[in-house]
C-alpha atoms as a PDB file:
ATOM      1  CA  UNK A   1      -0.841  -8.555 -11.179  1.00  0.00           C
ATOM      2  CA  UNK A   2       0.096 -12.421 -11.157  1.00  0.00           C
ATOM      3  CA  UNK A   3      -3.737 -12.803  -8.877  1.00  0.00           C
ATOM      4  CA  UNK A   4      -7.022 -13.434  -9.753  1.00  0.00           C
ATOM      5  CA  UNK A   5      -8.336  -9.982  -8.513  1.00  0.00           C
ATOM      6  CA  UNK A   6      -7.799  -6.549  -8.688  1.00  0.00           C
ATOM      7  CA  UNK A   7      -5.256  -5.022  -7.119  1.00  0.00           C
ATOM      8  CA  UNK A   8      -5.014  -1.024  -6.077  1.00  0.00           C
ATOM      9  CA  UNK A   9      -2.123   0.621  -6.318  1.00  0.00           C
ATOM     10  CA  UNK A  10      -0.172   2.964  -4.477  1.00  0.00           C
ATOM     11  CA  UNK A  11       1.305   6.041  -6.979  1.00  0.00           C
ATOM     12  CA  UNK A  12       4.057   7.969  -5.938  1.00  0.00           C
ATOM     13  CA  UNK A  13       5.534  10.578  -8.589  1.00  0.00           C
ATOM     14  CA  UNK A  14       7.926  12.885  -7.894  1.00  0.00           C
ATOM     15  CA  UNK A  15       9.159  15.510 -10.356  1.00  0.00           C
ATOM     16  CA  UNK A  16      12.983  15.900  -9.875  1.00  0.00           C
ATOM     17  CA  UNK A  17      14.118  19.218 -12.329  1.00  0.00           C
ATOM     18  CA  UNK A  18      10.806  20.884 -12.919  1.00  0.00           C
ATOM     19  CA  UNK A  19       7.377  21.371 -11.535  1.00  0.00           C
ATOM     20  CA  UNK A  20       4.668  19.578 -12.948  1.00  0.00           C
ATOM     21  CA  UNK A  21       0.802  20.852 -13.919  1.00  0.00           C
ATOM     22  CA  UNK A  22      -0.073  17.506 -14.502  1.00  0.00           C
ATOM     23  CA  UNK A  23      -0.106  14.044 -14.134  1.00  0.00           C
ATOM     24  CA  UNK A  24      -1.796  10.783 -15.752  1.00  0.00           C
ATOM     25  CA  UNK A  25      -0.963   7.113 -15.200  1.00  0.00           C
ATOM     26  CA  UNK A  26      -3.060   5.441 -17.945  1.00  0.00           C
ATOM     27  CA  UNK A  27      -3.538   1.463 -17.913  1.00  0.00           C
ATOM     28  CA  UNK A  28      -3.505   1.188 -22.081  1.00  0.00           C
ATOM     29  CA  UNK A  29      -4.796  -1.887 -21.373  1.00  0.00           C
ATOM     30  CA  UNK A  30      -7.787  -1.407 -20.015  1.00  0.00           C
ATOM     31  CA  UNK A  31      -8.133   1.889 -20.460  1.00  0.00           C
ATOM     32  CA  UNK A  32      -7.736   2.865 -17.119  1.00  0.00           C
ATOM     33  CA  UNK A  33      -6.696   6.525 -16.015  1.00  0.00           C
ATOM     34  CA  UNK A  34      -5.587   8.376 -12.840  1.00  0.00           C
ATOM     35  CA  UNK A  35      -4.943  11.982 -13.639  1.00  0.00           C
ATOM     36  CA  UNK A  36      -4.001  14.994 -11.519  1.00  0.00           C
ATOM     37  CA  UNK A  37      -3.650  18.760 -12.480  1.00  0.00           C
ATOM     38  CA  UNK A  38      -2.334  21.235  -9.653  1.00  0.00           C
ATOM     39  CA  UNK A  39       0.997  22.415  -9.474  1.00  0.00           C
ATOM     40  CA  UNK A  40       3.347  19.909  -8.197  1.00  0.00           C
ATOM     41  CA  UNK A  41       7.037  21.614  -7.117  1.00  0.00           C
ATOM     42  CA  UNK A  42      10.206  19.945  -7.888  1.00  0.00           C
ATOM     43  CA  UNK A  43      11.169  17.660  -4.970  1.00  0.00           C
ATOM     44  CA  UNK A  44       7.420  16.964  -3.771  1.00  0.00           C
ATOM     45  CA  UNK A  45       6.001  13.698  -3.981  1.00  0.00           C
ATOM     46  CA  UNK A  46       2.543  13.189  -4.987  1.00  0.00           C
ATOM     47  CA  UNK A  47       1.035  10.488  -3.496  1.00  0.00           C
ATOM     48  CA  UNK A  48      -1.836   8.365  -4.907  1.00  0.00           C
ATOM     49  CA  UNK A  49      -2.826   5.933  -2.491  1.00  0.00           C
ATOM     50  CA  UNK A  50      -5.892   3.930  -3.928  1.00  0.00           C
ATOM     51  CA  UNK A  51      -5.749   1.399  -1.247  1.00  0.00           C
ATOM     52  CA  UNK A  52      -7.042   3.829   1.060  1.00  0.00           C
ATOM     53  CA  UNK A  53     -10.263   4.387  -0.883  1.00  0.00           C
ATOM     54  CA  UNK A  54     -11.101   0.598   0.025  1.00  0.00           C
ATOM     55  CA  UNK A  55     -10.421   0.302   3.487  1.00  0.00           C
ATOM     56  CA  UNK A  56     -12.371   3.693   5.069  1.00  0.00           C
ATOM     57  CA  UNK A  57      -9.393   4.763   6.993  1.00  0.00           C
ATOM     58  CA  UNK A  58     -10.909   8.586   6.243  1.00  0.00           C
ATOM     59  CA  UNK A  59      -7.587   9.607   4.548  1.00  0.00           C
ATOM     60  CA  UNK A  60      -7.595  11.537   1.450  1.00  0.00           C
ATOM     61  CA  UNK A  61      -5.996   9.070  -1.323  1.00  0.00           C
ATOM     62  CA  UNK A  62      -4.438  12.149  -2.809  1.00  0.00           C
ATOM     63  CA  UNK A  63      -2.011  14.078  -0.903  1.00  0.00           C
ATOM     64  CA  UNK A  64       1.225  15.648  -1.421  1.00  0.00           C
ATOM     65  CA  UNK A  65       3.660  15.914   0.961  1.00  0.00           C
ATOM     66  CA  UNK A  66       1.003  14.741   3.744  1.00  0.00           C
ATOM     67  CA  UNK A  67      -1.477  17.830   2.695  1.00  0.00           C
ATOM     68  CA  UNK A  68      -5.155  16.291   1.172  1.00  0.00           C
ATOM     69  CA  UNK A  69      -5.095  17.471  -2.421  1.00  0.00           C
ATOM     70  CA  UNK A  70      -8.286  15.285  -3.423  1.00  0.00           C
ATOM     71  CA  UNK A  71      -9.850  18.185  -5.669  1.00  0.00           C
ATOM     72  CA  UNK A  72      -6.879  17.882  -7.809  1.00  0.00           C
ATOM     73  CA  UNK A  73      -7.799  14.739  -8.778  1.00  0.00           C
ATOM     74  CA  UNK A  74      -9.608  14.970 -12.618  1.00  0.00           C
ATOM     75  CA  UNK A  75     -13.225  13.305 -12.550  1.00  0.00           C
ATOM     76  CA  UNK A  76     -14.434  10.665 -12.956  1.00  0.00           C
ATOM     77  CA  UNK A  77     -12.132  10.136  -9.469  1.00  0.00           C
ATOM     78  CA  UNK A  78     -12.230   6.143  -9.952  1.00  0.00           C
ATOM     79  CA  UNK A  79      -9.889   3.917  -8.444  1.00  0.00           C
ATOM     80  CA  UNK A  80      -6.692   2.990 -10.174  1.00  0.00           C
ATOM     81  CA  UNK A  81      -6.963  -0.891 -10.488  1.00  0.00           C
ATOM     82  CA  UNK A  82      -4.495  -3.326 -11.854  1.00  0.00           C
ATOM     83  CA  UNK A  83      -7.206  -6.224 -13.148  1.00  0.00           C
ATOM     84  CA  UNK A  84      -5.175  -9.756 -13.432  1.00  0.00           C
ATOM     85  CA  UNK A  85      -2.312 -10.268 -15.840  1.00  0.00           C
ATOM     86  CA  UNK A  86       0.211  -8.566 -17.805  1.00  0.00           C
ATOM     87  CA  UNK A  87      -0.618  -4.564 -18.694  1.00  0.00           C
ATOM     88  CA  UNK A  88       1.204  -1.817 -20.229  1.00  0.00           C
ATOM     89  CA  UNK A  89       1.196   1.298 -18.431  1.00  0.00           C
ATOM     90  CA  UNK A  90       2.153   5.066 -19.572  1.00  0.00           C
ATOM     91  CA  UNK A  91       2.336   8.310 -17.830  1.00  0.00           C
ATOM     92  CA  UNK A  92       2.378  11.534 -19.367  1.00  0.00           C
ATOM     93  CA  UNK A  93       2.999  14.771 -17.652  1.00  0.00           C
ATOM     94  CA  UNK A  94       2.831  18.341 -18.456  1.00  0.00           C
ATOM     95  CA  UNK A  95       5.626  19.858 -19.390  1.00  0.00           C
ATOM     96  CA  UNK A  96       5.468  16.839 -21.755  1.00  0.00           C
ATOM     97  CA  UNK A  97       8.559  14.494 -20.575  1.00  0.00           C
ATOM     98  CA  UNK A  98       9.763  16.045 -17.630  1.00  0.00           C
ATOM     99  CA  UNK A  99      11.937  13.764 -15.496  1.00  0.00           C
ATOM    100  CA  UNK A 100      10.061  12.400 -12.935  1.00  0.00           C
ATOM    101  CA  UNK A 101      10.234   9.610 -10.206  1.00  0.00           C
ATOM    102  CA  UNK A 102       7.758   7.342 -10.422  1.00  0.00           C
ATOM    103  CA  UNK A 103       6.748   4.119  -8.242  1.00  0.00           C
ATOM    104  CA  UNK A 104       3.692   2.186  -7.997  1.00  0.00           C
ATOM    105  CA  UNK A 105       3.282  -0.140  -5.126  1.00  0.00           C
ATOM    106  CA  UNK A 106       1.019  -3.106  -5.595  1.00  0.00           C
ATOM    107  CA  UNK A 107       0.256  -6.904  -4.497  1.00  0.00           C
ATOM    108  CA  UNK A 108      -0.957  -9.309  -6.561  1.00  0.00           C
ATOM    109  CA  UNK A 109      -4.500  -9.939  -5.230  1.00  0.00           C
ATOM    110  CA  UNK A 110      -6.523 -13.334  -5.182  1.00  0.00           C
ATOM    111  CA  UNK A 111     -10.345 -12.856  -5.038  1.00  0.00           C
ATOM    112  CA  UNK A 112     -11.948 -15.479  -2.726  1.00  0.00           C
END
């Protein structure tokens, strides 16, 4: 994030050769986590969209495949953020290193 603010993300991960239990997208950085555990089939794309938790559009910022899947997000359910500069990011899934998709969709964002 190249801004001055924080920006939200949108997650997509998609496992592509076997279903996932779970999910986390840690910011090592600032010790930042977004972690998911339901059963997520080969070919489905989960869809964190943290965005949506900021602008009151009533959407659930979990879903998968369209379907709300907020109470398979782990507590405490804070927003993803990606605070201003550089960050290294890791996501772990369980099985441990299954082959997975992943994208995360940001701008950078300028308080002010």
């Amino acid at each position: 994030n190249a801004g001055n603010g924080f920006a939200y993300p949108t997650i997509r991960v998609t496992p592509t050769s076997a279903p996932l239990t779970r999910v986390e997208l840690v910011n090592q950085t600032y010790d930042l986590s977004f972690a998911v555990e339901m059963t997520l089939p080969v070919d489905s794309t989960l869809l964190g969209d943290m965005p949506a938790l900021g602008a009151g559009s009533g959407g659930s910022p979990l879903t998968v495949d369209g379907q709300s899947k907020y109470g398979a997000w782990l507590h405490p359910r804070v927003p993803f953020s990606l605070p201003p500069g550089d960050q290294e990011l890791s996501l772990s899934t369980v099985p441990a290193g299954a082959p997975v998709h992943v994208e995360l969709s940001f701008r950078d964002t300028w308080a002010g």
